[in-house]
C-alpha atoms as a PDB file:
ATOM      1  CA  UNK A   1       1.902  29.025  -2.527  1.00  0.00           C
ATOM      2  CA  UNK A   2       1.983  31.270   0.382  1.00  0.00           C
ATOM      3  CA  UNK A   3      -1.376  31.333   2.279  1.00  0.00           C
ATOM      4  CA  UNK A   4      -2.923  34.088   4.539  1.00  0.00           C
ATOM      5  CA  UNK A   5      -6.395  33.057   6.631  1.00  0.00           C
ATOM      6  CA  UNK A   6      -8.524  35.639   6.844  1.00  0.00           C
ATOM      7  CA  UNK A   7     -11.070  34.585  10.075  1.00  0.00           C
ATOM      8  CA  UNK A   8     -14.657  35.656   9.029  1.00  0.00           C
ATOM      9  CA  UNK A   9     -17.856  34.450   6.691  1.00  0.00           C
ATOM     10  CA  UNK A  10     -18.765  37.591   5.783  1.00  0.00           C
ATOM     11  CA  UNK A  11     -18.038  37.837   2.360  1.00  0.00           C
ATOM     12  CA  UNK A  12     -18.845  41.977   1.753  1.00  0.00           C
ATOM     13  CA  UNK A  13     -16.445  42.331   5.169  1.00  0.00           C
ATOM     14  CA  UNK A  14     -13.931  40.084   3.790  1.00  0.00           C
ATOM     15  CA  UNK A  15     -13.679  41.962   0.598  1.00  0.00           C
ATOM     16  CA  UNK A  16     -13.442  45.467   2.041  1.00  0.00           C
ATOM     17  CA  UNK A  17     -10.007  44.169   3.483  1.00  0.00           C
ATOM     18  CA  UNK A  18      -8.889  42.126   0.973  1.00  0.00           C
ATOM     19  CA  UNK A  19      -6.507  44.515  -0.177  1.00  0.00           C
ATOM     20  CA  UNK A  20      -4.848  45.837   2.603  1.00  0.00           C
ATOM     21  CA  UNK A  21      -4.163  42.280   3.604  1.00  0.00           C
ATOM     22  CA  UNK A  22      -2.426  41.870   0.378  1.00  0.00           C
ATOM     23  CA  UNK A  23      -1.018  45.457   0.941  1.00  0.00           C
ATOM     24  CA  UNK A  24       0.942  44.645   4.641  1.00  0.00           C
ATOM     25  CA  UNK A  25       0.109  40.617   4.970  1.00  0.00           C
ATOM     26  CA  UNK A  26       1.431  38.847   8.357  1.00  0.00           C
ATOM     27  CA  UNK A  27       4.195  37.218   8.435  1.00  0.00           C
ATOM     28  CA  UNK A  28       4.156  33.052   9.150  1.00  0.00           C
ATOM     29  CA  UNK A  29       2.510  32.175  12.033  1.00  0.00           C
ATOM     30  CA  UNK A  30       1.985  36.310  13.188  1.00  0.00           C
ATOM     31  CA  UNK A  31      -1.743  37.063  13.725  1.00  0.00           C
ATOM     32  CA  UNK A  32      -2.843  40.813  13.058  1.00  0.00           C
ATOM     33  CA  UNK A  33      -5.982  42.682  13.600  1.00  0.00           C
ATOM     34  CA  UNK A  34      -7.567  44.437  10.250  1.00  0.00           C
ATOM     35  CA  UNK A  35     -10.525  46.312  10.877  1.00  0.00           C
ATOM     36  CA  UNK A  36     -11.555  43.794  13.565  1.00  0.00           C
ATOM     37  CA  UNK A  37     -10.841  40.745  11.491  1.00  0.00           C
ATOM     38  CA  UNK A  38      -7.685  38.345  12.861  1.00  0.00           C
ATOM     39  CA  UNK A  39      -5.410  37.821   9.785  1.00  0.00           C
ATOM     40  CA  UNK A  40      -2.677  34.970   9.949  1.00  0.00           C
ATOM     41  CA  UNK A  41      -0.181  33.830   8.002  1.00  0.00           C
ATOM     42  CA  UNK A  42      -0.537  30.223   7.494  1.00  0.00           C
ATOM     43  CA  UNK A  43       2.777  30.084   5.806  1.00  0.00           C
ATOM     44  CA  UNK A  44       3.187  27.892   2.304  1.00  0.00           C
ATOM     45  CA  UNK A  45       0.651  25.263   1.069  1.00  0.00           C
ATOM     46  CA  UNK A  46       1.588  22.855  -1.954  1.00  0.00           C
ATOM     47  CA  UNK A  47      -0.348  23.085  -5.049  1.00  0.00           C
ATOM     48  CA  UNK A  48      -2.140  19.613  -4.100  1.00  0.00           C
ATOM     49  CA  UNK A  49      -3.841  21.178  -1.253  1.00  0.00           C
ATOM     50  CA  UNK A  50      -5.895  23.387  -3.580  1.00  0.00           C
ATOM     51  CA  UNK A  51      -6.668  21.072  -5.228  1.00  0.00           C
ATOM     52  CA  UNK A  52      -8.101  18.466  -2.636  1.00  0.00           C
ATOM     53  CA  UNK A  53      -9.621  21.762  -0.935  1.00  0.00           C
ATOM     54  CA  UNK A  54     -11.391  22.550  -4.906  1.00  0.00           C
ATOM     55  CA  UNK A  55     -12.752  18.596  -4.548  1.00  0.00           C
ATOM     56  CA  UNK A  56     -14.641  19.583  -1.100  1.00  0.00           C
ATOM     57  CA  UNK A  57     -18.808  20.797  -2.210  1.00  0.00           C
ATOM     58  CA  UNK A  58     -18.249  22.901   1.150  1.00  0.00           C
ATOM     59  CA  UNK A  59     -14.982  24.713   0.103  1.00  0.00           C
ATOM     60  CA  UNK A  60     -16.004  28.341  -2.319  1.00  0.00           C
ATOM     61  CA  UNK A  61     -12.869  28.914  -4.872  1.00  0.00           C
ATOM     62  CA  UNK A  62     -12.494  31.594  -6.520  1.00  0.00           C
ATOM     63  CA  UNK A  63      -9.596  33.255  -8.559  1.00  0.00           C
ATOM     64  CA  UNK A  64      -8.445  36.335  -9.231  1.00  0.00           C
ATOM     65  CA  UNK A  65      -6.447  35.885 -12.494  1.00  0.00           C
ATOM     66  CA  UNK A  66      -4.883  38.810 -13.126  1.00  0.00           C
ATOM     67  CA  UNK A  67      -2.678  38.243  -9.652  1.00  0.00           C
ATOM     68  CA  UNK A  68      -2.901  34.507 -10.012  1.00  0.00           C
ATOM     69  CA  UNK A  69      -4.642  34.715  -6.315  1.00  0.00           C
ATOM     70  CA  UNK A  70      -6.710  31.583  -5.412  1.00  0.00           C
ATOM     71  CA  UNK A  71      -8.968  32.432  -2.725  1.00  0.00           C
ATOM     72  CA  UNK A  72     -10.595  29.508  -0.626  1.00  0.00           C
ATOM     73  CA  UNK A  73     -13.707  30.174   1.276  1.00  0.00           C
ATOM     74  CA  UNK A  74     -14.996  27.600   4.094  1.00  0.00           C
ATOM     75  CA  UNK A  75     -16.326  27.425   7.474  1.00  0.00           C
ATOM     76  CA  UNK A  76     -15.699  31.004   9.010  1.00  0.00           C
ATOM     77  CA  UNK A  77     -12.368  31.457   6.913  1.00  0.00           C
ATOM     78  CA  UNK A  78     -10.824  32.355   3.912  1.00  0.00           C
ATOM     79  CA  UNK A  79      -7.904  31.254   2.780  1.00  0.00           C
ATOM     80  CA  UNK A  80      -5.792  33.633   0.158  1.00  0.00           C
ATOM     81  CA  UNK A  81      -3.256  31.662  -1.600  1.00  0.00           C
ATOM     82  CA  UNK A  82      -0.314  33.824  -3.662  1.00  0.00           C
ATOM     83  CA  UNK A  83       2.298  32.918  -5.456  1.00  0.00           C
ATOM     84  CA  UNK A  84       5.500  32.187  -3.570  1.00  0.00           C
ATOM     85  CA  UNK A  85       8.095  34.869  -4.404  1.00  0.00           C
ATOM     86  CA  UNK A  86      10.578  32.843  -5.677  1.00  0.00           C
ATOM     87  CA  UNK A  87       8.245  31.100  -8.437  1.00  0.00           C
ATOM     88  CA  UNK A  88       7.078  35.096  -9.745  1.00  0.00           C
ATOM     89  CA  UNK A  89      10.796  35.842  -9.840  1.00  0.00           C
END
């Protein structure tokens, strides 16, 4: 899955740009600036680190099913994991 950190806690702030993150996202390891916010892209994850992350009490999951996005909320991030390309090919 590809991932894209999204660097703040503030949930309400976070989901105000969720989708134009989705709509232009970084690139691996490119930072960007969205309304204030520093976006990265993290590059791919495997499917195991959701799954330790999901294990964590601190970590907040959350899924958006229609997109299969898995969204990973800890600390001062979130973490947006999509589907790599090839797999929705």
């Amino acid at each position: 899955m590809k991932c894209i950190s999204v660097y703040t806690n503030n949930f309400e702030l976070f989901s105000d740009i969720f989708e134009q993150v989705l709509e232009a996202p970084p690139q691996e390891n490119e930072d960007i600036l969205v309304e204030g916010v520093t976006v990265s892209g993290s590059g791919d994850v495997p499917d195991q680190y959701i799954e330790r992350m999901r294990q964590k009490p601190e970590v907040v999951v959350m899924k958006e099913k229609e997109r299969n996005i898995m969204i990973l909320q800890h600390g001062n991030v979130f973490e947006i994991c999509l589907p790599a390309e090839e797999e929705a090919v």
